[in-house]
Protein backbone atom coordinates (compact mmCIF):
# COMPACT_ATOMS: atom_id res chain seq x y z
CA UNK A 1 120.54 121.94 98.80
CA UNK A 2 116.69 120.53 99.28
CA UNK A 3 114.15 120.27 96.73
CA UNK A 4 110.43 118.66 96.47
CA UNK A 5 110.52 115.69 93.82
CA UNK A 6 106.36 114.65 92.60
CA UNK A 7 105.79 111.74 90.98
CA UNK A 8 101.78 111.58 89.61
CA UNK A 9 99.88 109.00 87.93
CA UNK A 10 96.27 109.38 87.35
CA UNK A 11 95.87 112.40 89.63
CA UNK A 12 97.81 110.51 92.35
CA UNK A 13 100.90 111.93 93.67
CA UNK A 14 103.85 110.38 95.60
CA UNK A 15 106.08 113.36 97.14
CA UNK A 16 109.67 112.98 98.45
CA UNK A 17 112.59 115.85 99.21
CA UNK A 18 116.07 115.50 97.68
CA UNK A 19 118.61 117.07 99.87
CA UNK A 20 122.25 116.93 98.04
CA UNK A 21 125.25 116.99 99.78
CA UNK A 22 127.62 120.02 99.52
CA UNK A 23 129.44 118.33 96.59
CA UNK A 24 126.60 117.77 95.05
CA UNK A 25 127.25 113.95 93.89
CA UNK A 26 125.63 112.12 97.13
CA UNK A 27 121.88 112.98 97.94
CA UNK A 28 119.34 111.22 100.43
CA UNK A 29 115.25 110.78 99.29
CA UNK A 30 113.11 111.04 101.81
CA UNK A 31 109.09 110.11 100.78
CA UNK A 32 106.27 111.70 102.22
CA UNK A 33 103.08 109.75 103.43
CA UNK A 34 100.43 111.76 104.15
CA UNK A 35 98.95 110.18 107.07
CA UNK A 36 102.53 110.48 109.10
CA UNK A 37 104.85 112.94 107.33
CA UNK A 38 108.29 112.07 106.11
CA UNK A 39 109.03 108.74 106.19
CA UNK A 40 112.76 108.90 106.47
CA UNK A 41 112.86 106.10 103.70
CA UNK A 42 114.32 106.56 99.99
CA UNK A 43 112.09 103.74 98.76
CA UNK A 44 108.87 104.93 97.03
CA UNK A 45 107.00 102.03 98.62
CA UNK A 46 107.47 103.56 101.99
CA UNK A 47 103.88 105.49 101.53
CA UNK A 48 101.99 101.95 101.67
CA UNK A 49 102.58 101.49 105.39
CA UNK A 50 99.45 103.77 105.80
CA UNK A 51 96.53 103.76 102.92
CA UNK A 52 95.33 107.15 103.03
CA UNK A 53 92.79 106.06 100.65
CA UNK A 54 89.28 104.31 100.99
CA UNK A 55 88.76 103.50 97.81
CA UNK A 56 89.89 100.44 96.06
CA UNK A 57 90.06 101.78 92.75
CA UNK A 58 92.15 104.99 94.21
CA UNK A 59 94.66 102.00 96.29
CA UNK A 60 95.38 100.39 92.62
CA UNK A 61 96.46 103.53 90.62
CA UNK A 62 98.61 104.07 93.65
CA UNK A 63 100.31 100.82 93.78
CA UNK A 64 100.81 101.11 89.60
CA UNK A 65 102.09 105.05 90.67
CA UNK A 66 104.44 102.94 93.41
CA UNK A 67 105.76 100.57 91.01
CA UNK A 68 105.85 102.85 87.60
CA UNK A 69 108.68 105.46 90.17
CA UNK A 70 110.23 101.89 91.40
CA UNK A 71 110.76 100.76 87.44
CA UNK A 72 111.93 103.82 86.38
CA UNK A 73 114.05 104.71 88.92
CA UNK A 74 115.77 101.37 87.93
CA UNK A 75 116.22 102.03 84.71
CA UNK A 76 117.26 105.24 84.80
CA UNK A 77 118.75 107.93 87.37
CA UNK A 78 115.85 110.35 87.59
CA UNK A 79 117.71 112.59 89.26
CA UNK A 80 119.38 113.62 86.53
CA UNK A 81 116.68 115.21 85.71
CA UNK A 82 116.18 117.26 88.79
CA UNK A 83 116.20 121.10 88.09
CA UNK A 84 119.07 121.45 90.45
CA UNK A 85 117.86 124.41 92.00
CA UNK A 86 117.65 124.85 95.89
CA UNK A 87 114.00 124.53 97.14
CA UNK A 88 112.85 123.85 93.57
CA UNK A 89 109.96 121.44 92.90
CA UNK A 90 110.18 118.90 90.02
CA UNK A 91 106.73 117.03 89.12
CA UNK A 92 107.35 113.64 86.53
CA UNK A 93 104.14 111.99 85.27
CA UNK A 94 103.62 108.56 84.67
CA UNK A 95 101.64 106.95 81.80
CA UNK A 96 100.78 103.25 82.27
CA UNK A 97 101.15 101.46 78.96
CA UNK A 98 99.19 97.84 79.08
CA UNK A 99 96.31 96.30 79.59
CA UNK A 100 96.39 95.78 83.57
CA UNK A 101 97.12 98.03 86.41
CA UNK A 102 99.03 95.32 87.93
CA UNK A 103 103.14 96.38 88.67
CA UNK A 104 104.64 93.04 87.76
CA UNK A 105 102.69 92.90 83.95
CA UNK A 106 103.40 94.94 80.94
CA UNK A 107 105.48 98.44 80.88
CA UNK A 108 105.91 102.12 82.88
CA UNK A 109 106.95 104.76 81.34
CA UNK A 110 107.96 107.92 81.97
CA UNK A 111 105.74 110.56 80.26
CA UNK A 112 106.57 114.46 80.90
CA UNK A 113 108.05 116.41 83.29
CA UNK A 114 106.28 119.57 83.97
C-alpha cells in the first residue's frame, strides 16, 4: 500500500511516499527532492542535499518546514494520521509559533491537515 505524505509551511512543501508493508504495522518514507527525485531516505532533511531555491528568504522557511516535520515527527507518530488509503495523498501544515525562523529556538506545531 503507497501513498503521497505533504508537509507545507509557508507555501513550501516537502513530499515523501509511505509504502506499508502487507501487515500494515512496518512502513518505509521515502522524501522527494525536486532537483533528483526520491531520495531513498526517511529523514525529512534529505531534500537539503540540493537547494532548489535561489532565494534566501525561500532557503529559511524551508529549513523551519525541515525542522517543524523533524519536531513533530518526534513527538508524535504522524502516521497515525495517514488516511490509510492506497495511493491516497495526505497534506499536514505547519504553523511556526515564535519570534525566529531558526529550528533550534522556540516551538512547531502542527496546524491542520487538509
Amino acid at each position: 500500500m503507497k501513498q503521497t505524505v505533504k508537509f507545507v509551511y509557508e507555501n513550501e512543501e516537502i513530499e515523501c511516499k509511505v509504502e506499508w508493508e502487507d501487515d500494515g504495522k512496518e512502513f518505509d518514507v521515502n522524501f522527494f527532492d525536486p532537483q533528483t527525485g526520491y531520495t531513498g531516505r526517511s529523514d525529512p532533511a534529505a531534500v537539503q542535499g540540493n537547494w532548489w531555491y535561489q532565494n534566501d528568504e525561500a532557503q529559511e522557511i524551508l529549513r523551519s518546514l525541515i525542522e517543524s516535520v523533524k519536531q513533530w515527527g518526534d513527538a508524535e507518530d504522524w502516521t497515525q494520521f495517514l488516511s490509510w488509503a492506497d495511493g491516497a495523498e495526505d497534506v499536514f501544515e505547519f504553523e511556526w509559533d515564535g519570534v525566529t525562523r531558526s529550528g533550534y529556538d522556540g516551538e512547531y506545531r502542527e496546524l491542520s491537515r487538509k
